[in-house]
N, C-alpha and C. Protein backbone atom coordinates (compact mmCIF):
# COMPACT_ATOMS: atom_id res chain seq x y z
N UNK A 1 -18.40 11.38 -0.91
CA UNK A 1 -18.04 10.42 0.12
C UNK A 1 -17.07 9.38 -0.44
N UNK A 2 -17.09 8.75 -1.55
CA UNK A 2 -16.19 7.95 -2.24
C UNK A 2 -15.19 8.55 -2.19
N UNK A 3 -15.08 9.72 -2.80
CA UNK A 3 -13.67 10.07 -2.48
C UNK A 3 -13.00 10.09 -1.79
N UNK A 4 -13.62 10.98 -1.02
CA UNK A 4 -12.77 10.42 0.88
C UNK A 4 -12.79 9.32 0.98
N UNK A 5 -13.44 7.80 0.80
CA UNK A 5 -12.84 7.22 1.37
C UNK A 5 -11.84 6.60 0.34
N UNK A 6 -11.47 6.55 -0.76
CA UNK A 6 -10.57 6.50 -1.53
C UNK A 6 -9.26 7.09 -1.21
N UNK A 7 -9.70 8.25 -1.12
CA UNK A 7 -8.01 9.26 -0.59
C UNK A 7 -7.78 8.32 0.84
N UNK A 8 -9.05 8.36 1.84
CA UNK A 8 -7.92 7.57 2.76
C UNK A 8 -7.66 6.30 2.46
N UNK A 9 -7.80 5.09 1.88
CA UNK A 9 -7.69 4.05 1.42
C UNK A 9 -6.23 4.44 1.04
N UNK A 10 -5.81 4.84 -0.10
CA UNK A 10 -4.56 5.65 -0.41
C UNK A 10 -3.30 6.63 0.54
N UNK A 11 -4.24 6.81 1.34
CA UNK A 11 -3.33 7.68 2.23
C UNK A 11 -3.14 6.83 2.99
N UNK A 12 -3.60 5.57 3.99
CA UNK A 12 -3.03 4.86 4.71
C UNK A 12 -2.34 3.73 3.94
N UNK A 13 -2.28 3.46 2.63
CA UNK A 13 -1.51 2.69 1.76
C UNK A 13 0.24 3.47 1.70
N UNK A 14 -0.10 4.50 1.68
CA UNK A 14 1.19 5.18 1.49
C UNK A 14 1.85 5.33 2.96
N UNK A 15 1.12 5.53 3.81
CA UNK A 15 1.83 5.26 5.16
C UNK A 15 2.15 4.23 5.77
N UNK A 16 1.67 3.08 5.15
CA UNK A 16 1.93 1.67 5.47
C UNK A 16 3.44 1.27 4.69
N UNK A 17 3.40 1.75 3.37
CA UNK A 17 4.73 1.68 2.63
C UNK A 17 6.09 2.47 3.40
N UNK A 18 5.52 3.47 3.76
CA UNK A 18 6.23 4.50 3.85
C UNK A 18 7.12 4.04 5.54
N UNK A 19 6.04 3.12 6.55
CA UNK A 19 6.85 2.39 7.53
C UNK A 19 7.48 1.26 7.20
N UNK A 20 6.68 0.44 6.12
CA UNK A 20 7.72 -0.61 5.52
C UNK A 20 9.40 -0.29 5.35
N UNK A 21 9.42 0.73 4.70
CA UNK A 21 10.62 1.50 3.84
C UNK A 21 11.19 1.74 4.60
N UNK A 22 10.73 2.28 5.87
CA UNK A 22 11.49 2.78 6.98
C UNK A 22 12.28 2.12 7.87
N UNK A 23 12.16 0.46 7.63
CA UNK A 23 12.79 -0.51 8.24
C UNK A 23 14.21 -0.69 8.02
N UNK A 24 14.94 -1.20 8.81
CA UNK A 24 15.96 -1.89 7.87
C UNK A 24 16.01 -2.99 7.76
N UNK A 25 16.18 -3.26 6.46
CA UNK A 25 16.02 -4.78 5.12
C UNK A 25 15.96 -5.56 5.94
N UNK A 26 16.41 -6.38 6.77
CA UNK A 26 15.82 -7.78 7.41
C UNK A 26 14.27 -7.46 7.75
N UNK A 27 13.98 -6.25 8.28
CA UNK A 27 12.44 -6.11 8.81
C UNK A 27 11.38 -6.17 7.68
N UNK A 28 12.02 -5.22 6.51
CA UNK A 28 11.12 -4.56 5.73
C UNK A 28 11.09 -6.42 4.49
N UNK A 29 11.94 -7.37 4.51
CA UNK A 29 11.78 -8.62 3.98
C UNK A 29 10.98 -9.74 4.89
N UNK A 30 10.81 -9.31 6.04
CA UNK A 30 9.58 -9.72 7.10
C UNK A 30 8.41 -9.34 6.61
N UNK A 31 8.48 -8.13 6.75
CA UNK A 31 7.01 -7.49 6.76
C UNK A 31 6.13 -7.51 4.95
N UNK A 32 7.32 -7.71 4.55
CA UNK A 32 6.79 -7.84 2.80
C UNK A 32 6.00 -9.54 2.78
N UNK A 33 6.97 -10.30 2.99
CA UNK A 33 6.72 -11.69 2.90
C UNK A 33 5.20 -11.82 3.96
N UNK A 34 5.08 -11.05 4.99
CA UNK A 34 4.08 -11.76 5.92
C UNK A 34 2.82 -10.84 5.07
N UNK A 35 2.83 -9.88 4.39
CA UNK A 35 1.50 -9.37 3.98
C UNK A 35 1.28 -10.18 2.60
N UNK A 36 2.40 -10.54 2.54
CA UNK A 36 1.69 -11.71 1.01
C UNK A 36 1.55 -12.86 1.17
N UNK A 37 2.09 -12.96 2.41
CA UNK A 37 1.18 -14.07 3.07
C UNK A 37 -0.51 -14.33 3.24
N UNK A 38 -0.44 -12.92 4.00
CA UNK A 38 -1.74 -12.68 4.58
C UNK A 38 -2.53 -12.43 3.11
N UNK A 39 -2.14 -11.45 2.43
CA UNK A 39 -2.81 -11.01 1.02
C UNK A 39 -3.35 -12.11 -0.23
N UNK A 40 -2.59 -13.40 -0.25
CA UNK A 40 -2.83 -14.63 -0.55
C UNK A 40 -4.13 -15.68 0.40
N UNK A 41 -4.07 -15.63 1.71
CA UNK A 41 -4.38 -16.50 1.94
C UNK A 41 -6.46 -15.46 1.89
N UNK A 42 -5.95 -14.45 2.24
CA UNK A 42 -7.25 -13.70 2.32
C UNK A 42 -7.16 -12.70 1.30
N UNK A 43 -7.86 -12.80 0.54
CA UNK A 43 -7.56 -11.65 -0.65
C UNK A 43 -8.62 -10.41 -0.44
N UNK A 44 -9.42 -10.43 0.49
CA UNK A 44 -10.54 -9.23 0.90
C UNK A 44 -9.97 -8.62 1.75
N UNK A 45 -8.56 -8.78 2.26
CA UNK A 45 -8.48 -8.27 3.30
C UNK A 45 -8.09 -7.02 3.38
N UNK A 46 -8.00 -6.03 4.43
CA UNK A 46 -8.26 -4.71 4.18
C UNK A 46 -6.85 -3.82 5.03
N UNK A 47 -6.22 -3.57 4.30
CA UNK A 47 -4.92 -2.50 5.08
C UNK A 47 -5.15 -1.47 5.62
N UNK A 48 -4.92 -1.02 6.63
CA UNK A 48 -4.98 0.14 7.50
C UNK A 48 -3.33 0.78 7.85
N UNK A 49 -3.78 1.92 8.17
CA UNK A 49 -2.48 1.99 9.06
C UNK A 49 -2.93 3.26 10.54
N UNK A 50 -2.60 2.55 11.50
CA UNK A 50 -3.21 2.66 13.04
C UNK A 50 -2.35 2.97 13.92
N UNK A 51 -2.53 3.79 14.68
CA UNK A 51 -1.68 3.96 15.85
C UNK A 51 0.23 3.39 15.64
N UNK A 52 0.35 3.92 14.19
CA UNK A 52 1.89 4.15 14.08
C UNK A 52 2.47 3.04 13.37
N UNK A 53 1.21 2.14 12.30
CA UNK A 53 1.77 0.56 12.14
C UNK A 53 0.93 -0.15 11.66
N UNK A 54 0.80 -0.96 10.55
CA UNK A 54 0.31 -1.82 9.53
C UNK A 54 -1.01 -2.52 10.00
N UNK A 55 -2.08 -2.47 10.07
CA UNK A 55 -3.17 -3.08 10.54
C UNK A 55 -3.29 -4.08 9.60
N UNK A 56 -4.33 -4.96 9.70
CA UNK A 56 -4.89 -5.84 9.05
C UNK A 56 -6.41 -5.29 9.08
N UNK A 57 -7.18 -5.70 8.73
CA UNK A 57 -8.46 -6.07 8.88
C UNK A 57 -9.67 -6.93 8.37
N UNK A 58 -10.09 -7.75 8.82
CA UNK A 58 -10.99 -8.45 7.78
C UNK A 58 -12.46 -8.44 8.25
N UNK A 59 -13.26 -8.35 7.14
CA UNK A 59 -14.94 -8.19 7.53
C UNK A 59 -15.05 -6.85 8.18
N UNK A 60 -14.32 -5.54 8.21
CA UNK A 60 -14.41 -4.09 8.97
C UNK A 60 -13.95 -4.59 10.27
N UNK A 61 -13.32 -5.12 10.82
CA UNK A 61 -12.88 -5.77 11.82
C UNK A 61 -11.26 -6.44 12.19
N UNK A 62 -10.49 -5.26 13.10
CA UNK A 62 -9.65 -5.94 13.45
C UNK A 62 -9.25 -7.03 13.22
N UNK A 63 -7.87 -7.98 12.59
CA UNK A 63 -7.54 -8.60 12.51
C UNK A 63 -6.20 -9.20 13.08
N UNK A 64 -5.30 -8.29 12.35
CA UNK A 64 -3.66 -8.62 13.09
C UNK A 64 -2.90 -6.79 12.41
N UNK A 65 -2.02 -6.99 13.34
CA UNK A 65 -1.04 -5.98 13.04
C UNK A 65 0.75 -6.32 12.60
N UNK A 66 0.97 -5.59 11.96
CA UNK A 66 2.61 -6.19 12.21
C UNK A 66 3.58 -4.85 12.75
N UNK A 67 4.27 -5.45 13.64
CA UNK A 67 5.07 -4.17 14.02
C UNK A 67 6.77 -4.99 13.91
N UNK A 68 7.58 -3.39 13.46
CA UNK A 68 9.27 -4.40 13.75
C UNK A 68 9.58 -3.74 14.92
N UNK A 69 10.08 -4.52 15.93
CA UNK A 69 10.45 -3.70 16.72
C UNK A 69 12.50 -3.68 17.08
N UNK A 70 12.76 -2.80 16.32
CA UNK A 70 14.31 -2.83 15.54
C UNK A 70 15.45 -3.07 17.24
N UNK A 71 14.48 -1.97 18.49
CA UNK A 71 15.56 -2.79 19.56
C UNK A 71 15.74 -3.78 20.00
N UNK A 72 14.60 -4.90 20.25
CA UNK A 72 14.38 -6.15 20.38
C UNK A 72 14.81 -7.49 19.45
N UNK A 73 14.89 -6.77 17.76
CA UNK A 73 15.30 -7.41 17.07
C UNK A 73 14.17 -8.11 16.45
N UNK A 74 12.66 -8.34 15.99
CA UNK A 74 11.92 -8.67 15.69
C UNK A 74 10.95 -7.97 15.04
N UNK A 75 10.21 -9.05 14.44
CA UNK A 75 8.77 -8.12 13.76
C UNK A 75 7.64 -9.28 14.63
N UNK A 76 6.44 -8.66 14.92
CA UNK A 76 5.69 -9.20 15.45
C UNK A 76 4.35 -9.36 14.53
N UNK A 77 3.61 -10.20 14.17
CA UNK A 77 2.36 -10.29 14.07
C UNK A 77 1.54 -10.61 14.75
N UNK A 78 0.63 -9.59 15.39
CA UNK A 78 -0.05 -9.44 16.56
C UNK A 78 -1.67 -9.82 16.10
N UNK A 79 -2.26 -11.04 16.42
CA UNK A 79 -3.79 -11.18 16.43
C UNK A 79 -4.65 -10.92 17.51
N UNK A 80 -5.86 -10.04 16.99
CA UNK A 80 -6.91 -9.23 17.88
C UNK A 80 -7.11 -10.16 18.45
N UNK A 81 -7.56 -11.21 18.21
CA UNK A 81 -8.11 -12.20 19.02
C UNK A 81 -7.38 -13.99 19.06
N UNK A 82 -6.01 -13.50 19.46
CA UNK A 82 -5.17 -14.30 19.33
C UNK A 82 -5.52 -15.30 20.74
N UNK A 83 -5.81 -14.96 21.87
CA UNK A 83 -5.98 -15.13 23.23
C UNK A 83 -7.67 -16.38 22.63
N UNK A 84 -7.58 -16.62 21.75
CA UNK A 84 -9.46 -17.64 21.35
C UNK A 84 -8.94 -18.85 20.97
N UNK A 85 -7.55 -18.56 20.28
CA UNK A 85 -6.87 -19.68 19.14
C UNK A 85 -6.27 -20.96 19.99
N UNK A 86 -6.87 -21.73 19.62
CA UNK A 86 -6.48 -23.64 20.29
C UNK A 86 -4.97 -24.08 19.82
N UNK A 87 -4.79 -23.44 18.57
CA UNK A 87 -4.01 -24.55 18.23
C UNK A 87 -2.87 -23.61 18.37
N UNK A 88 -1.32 -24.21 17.67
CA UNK A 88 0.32 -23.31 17.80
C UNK A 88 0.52 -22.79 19.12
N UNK A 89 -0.25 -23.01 20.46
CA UNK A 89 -0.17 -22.80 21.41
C UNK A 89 1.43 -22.25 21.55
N UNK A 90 2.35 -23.35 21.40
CA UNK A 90 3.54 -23.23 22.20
C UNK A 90 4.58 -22.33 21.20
N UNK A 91 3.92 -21.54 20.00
CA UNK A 91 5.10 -20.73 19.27
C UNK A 91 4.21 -19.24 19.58
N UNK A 92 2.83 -19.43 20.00
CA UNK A 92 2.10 -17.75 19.62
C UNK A 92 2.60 -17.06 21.31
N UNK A 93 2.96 -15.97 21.19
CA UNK A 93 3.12 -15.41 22.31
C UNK A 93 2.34 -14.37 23.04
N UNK A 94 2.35 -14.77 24.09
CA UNK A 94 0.59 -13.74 24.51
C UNK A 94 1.59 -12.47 25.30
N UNK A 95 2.82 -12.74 26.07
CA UNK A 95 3.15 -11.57 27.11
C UNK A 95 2.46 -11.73 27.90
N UNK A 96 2.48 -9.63 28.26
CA UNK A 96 1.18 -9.25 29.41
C UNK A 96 0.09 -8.88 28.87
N UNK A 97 -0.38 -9.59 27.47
CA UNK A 97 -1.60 -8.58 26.72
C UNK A 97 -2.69 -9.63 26.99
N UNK A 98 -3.61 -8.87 26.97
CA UNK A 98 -5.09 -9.55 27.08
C UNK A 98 -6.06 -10.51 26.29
N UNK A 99 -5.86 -9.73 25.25
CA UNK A 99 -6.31 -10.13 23.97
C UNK A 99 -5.22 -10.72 22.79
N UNK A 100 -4.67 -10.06 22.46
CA UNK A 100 -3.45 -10.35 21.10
C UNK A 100 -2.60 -11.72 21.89
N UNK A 101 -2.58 -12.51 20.43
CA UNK A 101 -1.21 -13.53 20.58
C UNK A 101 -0.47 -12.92 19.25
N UNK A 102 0.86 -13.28 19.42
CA UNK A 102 1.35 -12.82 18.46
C UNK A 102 2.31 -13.96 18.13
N UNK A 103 2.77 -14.05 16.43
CA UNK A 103 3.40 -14.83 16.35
C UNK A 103 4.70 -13.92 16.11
N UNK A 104 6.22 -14.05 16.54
CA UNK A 104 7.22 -13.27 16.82
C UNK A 104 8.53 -14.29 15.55
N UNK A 105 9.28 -12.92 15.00
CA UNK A 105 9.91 -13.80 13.81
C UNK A 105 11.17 -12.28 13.95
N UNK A 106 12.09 -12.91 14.45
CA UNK A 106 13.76 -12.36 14.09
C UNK A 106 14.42 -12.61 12.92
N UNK A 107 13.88 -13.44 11.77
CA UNK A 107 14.98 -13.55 10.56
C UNK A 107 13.99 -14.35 9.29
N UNK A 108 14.03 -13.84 7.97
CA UNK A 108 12.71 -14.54 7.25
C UNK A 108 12.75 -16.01 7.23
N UNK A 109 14.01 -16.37 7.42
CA UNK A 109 14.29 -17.71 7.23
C UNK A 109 13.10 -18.48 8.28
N UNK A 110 13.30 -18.05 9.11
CA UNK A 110 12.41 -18.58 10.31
C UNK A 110 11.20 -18.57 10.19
N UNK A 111 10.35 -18.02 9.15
CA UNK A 111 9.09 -18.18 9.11
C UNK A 111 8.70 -19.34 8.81
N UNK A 112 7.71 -20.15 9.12
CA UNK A 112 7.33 -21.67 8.81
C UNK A 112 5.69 -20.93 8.38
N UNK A 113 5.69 -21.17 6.78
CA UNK A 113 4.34 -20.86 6.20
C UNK A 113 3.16 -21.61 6.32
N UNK A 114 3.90 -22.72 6.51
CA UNK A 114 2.56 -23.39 7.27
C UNK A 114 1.95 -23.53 8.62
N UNK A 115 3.07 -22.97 9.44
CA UNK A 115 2.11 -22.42 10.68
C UNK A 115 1.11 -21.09 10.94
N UNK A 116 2.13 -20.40 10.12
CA UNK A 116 1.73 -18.84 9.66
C UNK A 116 0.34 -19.48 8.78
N UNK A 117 0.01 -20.03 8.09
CA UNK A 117 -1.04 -20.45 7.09
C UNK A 117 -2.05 -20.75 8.41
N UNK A 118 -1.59 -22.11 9.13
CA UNK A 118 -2.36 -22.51 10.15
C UNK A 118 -2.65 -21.08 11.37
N UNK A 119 -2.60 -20.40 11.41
CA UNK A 119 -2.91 -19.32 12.48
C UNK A 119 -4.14 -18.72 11.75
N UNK A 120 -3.53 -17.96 10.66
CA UNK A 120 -4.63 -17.10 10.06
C UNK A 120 -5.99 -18.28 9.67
N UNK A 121 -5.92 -19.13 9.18
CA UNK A 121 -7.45 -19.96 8.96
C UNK A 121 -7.81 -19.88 9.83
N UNK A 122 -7.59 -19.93 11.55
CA UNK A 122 -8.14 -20.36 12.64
C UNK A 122 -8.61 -18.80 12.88
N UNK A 123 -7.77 -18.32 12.74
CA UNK A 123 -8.20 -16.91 13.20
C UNK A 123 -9.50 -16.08 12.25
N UNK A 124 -9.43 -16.26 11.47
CA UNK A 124 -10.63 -16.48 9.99
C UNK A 124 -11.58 -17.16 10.47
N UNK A 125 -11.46 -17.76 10.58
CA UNK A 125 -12.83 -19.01 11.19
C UNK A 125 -13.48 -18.07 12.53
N UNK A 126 -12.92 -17.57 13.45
CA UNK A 126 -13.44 -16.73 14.11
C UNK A 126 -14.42 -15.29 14.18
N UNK A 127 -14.03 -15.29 12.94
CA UNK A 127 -14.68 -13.91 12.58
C UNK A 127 -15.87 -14.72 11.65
N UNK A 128 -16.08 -15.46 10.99
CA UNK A 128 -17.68 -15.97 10.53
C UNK A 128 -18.39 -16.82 11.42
């Protein structure tokens, strides 16, 4: 049983790289910077790769996803339970989704780490 779940641990590591790679460089310097974001601020946290795209997870439990989406021009970080969160109201974007807010980033420059910092604690705090 370890093994399996080792090989997949590994096998969705390599498919997570393997969509990283697949970006082009403005995305794939998004998506690097926001998992060492995330990988810093939560160091338990757990990589997946899901329905075509980088999961998060923390505590066996949904967390956030990141997707680039190259026609729109963005990478998104999408929280499961973004639709709970009080605070960054006016930068997280909900759309037509139910659940997920996402915070939306066209260029690395634009990331503000301390809002990005301030999302994930709040969103952390939810899950204990």
């Amino acid at each position: 049983m370890k093994c399996n779940t080792n090989f997949n641990y590994f096998y969705e590591m390599k498919m997570t790289d393997e969509y990283i790679y697949r970006q082009p460089e403005k995305y794939q310097a998004i998506l690097l910077h926001l998992i060492s974001v995330f990988k810093r601020e939560i160091p338990d946290l757990e990589m997946h790769f899901k329905w075509g795209m980088p999961y998060l997870y923390y505590k066996k439990r949904m967390f956030c996803y990141l997707i680039a989406n190259s026609k729109k021009g963005f990478v998104d970080a999408g929280f499961a339970r973004g639709f709970e969160l009080k605070r960054n109201q006016e930068i997280l974007i909900g759309e037509k989704r139910n659940t997920v807010k996402s915070l939306r980033y066209y260029d690395l420059e634009e990331i503000d780490n301390d809002v990005l910092i301030d999302v994930i604690q709040e969103v952390v705090a939810l899950y204990t």
